[in-house]
Protein backbone atom coordinates (compact mmCIF):
# COMPACT_ATOMS: atom_id res chain seq x y z
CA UNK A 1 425.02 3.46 198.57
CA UNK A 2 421.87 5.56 197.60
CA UNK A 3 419.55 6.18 200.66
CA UNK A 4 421.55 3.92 203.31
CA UNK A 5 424.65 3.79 205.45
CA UNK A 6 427.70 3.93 203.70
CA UNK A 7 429.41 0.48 203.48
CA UNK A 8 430.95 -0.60 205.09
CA UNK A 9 429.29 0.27 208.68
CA UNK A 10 430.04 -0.22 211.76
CA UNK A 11 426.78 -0.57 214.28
CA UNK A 12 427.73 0.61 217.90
CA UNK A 13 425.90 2.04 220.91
CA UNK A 14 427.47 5.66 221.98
CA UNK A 15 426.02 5.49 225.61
CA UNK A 16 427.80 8.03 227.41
CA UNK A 17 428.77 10.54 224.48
CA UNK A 18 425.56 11.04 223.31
CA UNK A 19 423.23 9.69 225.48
CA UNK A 20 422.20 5.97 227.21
CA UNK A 21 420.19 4.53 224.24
CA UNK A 22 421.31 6.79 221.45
CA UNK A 23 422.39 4.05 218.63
CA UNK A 24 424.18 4.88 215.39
CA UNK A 25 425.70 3.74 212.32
CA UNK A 26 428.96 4.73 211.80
CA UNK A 27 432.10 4.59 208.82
CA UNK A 28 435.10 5.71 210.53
CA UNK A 29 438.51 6.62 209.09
CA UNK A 30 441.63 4.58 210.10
CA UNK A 31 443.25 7.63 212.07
CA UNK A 32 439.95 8.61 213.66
CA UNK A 33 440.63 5.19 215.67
CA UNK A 34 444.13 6.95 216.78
CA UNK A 35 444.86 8.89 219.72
CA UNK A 36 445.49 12.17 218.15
CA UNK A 37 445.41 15.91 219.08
CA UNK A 38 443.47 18.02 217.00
CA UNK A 39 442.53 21.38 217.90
CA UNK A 40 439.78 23.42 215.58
CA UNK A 41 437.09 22.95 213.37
CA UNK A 42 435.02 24.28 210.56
CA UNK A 43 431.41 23.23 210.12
CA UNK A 44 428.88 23.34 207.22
CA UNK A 45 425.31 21.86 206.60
CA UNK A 46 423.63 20.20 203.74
CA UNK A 47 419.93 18.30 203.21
CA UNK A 48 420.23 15.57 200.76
CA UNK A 49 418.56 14.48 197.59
CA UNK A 50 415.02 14.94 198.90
CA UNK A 51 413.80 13.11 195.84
CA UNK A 52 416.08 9.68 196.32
CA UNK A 53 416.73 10.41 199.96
CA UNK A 54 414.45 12.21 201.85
CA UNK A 55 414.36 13.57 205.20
CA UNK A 56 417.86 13.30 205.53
CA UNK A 57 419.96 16.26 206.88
CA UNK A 58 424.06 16.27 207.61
CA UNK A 59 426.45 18.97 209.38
CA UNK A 60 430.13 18.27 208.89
CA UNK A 61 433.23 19.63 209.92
CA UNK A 62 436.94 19.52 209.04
CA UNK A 63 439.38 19.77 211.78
CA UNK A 64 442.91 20.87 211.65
CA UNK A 65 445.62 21.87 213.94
CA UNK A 66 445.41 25.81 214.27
CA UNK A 67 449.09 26.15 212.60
CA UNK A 68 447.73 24.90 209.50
CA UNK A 69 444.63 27.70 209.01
CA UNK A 70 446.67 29.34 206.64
CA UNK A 71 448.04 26.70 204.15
CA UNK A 72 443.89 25.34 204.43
CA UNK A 73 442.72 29.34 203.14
CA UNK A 74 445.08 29.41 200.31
CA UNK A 75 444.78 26.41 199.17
CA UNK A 76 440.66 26.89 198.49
CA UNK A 77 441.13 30.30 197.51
CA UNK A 78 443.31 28.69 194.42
CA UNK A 79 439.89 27.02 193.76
CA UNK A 80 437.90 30.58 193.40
CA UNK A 81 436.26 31.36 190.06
CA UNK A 82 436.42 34.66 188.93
CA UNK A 83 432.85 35.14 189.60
CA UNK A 84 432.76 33.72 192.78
CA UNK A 85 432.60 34.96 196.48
CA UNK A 86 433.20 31.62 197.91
CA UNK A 87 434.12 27.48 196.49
CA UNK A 88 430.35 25.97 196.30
CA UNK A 89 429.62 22.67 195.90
CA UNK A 90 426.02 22.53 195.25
CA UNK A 91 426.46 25.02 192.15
CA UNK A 92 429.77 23.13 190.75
CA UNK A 93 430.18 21.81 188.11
CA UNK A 94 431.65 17.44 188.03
CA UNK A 95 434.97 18.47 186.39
CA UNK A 96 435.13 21.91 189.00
CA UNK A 97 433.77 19.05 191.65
CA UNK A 98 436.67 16.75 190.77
CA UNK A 99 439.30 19.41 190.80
CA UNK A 100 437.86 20.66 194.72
CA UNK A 101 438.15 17.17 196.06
CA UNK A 102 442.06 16.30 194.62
CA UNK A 103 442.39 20.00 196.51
CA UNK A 104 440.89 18.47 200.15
CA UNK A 105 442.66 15.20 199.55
CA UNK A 106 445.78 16.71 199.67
CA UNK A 107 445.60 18.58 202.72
CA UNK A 108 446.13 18.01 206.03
CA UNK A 109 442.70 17.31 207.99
CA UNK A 110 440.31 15.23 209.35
CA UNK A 111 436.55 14.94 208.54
CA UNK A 112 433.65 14.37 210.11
CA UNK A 113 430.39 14.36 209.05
CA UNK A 114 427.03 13.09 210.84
CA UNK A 115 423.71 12.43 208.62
CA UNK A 116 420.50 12.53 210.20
CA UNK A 117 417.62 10.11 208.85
CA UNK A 118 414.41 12.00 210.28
CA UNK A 119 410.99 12.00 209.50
CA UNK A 120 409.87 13.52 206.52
CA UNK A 121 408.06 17.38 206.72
CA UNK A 122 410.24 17.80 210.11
CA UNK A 123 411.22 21.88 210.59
CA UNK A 124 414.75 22.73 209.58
CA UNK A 125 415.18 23.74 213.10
CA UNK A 126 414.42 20.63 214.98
CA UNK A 127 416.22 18.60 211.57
CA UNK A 128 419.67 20.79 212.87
CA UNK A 129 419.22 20.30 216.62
CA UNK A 130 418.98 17.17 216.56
CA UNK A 131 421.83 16.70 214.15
CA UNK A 132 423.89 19.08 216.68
CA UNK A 133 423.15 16.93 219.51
CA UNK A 134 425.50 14.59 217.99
CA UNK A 135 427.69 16.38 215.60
CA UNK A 136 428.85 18.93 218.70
CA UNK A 137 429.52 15.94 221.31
CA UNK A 138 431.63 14.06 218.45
CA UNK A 139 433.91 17.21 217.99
CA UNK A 140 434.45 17.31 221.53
CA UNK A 141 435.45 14.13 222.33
CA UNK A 142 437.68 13.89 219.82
CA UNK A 143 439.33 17.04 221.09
CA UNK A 144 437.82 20.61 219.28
CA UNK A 145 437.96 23.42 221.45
CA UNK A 146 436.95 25.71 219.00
CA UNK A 147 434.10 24.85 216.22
CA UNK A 148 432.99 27.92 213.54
CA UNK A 149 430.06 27.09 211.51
CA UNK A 150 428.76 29.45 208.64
CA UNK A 151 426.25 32.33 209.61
CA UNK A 152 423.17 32.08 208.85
CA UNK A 153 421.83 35.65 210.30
CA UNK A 154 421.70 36.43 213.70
CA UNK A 155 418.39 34.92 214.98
CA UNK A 156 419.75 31.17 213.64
CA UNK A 157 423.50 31.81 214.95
CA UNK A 158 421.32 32.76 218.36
CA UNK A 159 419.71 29.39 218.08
CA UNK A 160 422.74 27.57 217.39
CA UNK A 161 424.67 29.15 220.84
CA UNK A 162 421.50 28.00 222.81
CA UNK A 163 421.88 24.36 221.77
CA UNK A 164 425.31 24.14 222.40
CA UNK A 165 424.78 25.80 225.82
CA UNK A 166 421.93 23.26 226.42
CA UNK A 167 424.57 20.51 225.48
CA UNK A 168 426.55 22.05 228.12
CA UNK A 169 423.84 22.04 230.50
CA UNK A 170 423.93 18.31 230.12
CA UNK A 171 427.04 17.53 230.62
CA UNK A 172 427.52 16.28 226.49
CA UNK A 173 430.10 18.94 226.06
CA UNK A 174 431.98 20.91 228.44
CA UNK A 175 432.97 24.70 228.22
CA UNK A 176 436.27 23.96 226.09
CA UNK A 177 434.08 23.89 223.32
CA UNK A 178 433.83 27.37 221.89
CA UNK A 179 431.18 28.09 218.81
CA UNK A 180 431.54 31.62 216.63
CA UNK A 181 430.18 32.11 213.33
CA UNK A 182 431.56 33.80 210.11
CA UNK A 183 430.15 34.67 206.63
CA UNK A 184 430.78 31.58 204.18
CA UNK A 185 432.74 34.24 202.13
CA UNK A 186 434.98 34.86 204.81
CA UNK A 187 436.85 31.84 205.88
CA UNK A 188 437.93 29.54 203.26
CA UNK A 189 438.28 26.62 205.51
CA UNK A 190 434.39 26.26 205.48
CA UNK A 191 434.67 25.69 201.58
CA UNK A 192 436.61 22.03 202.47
CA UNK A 193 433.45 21.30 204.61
CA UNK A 194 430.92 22.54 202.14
CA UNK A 195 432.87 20.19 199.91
CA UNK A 196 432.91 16.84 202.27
CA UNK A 197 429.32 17.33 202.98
CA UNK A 198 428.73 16.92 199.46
CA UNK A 199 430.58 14.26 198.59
CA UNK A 200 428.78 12.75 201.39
CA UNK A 201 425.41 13.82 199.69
CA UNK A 202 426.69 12.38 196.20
CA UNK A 203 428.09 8.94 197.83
CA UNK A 204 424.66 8.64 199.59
CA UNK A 205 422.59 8.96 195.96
CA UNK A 206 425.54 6.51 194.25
CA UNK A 207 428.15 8.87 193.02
CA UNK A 208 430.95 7.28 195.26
CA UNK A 209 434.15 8.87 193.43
CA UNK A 210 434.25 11.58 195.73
CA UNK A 211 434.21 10.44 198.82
CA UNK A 212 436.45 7.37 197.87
CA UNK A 213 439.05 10.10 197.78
CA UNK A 214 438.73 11.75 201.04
CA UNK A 215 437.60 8.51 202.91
CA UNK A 216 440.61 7.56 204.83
CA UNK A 217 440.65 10.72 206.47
CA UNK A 218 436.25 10.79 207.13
CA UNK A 219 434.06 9.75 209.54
CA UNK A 220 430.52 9.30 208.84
CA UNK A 221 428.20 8.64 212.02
CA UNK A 222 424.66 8.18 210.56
CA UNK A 223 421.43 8.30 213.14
CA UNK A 224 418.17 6.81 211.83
CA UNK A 225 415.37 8.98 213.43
CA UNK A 226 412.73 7.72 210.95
CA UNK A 227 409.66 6.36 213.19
CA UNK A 228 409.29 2.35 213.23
CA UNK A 229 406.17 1.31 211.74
């Protein structure tokens, strides 16, 4: 559904995970409303289509229990071009797009991605924290203890360990949570959530097919931080 909440959406208040007021829209998978035991993740970022949906930024994350790393790696690195360092979405092709996302659907994971509606010529900085202030709670409570996000130099992966220690500070996430950071070439696993995150992105602008795939098995949670007028 171009520039909105995926349909269809559930509207509930998350006082006490994220904060008394915080309010969010959310599409949830069926097993994401299961007890379950899941144990790392894998995190990525994207910013929409500014020019059909601006000021809109998401992190995402697969999660998978740490037995399965393996079986996740090889199964992207099956995806590699032979000009490639790493599976990209944003520089795929449809028919190379369509080929990553049978790849994720088959595997065993959970998604979860959170979208941030924010006002428009917001720095990327404050556009990820408060994107984190959600997406690291949500991992938490639904049991991570151990989230790796792509690098992005030393000076952002700085910035990152500061907001999940403020999070911390808070009492949003307790010290169970542990954050490192890897090249994007590195780790295959952060391919599948380069992947959700756009098929996220594509649903959002009206190019549903590849999220339909992966749906049962995502969870969008969308905030709307655009200011009432």
């Amino acid at each position: 559904m171009p520039g909105g909440c995926p349909a269809p959406a559930l509207r509930r208040s998350l006082r006490g995970v994220w904060g008394a007021g915080d309010t969010v829209s959310s599409r949830t998978s069926a097993a994401s409303r299961e007890r379950r035991t899941v144990f790392v993740a894998w995190g990525d970022e994207s910013g929409s289509v500014s020019a059909v949906d601006p000021g809109v930024y998401l992190m995402g994350a697969v999660l998978a229990a740490p037995e399965t790393t393996e079986h996740l790696r090889e199964a992207m690195r099956e995806l590699l071009r032979p000009s490639e360092k790493k599976v990209h979405w944003y520089g795929a092709s449809e028919s190379h797009r369509d080929r990553i996302i049978d790849v994720v659907a088959d595997l065993t994971l959970e998604a979860v991605v959170v979208a941030r509606l924010g006002e428009l010529g917001e720095r990327d900085e404050r556009r990820r924290r408060k994107c984190f202030e959600t997406f690291a709670p949500t991992l938490a409570s639904m049991g991570c203890t151990h989230l790796t996000l792509e690098s992005r130099g030393p000076r952002d992966d700085a910035r990152d360990r500061k907001m999940l220690e403020a999070l911390r500070a808070q009492r949003r996430v307790d010290s169970t949570l542990r954050l490192d950071h890897v090249p994007g070439p590195a780790d295959p696993v952060l391919w599948i959530a380069d992947a959700v995150c756009g098929a996220v992105v594509a649903d959002r602008v009206g190019q549903s097919r590849w999220l339909t795939q992966i749906e049962r098995r995502t969870s969008v949670y969308v905030i709307d931080d655009r200011p009432r007028r």
